[in-house]
C-alpha atoms as a PDB file:
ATOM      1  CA  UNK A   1      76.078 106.189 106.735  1.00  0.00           C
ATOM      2  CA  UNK A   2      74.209 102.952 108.011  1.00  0.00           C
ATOM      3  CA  UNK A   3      70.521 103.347 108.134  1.00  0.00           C
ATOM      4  CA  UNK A   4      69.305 102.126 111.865  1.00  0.00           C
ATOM      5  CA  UNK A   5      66.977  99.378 112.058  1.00  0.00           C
ATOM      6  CA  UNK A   6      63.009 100.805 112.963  1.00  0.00           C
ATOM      7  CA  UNK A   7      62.344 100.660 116.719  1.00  0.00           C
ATOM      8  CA  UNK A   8      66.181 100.749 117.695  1.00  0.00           C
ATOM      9  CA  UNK A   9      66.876 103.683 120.725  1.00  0.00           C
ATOM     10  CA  UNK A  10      69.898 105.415 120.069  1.00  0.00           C
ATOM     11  CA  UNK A  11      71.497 107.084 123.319  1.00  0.00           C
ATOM     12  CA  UNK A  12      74.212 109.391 124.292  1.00  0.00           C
ATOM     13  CA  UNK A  13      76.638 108.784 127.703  1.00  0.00           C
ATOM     14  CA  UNK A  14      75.383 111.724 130.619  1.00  0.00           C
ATOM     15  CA  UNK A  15      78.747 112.642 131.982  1.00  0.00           C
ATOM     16  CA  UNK A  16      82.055 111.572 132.817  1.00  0.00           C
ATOM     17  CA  UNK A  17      83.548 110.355 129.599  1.00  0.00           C
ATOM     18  CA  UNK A  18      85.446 112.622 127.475  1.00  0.00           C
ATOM     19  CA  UNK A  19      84.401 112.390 123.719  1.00  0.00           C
ATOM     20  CA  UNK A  20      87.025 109.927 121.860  1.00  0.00           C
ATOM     21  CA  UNK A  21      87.858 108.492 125.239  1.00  0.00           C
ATOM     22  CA  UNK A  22      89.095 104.843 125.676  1.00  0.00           C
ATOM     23  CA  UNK A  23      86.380 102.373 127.805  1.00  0.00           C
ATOM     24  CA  UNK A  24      89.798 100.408 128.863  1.00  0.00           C
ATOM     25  CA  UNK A  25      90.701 103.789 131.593  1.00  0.00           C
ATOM     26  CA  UNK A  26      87.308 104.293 132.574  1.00  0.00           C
ATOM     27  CA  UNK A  27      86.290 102.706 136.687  1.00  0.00           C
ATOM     28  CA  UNK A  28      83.305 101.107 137.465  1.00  0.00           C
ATOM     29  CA  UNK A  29      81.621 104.139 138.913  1.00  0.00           C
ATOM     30  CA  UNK A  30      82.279 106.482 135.986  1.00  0.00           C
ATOM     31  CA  UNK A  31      81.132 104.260 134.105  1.00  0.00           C
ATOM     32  CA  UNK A  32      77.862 103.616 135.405  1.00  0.00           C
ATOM     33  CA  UNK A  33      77.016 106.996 136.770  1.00  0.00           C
ATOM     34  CA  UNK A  34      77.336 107.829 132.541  1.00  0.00           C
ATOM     35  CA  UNK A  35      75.044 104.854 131.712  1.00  0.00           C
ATOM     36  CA  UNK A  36      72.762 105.593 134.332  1.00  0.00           C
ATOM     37  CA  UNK A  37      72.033 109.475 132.922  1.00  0.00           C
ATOM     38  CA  UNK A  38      72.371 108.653 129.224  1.00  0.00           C
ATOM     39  CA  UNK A  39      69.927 110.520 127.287  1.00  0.00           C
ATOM     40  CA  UNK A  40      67.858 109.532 123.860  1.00  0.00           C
ATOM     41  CA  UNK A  41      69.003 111.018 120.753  1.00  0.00           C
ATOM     42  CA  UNK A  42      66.470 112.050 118.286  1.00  0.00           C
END
């Protein structure tokens, strides 16, 4: 794997999004409700 550059925040999607699903099928409001509750990996 890639190492990540020092400082960089890695997040995961809340909700709303099945894994492997296709950004092209998603609405607005999905979309951002998922942004909006992502959570920081560690």
């Amino acid at each position: 794997g890639q190492l990540i550059r020092p400082f960089t925040k890695v997040t995961r999607i809340a909700f709303g999004l099945p894994m492997g699903g296709d950004l092209e099928y998603a609405d607005e409001v999905t979309l951002a409700r998922a942004l909006e509750g992502r959570r920081e990996l560690e």
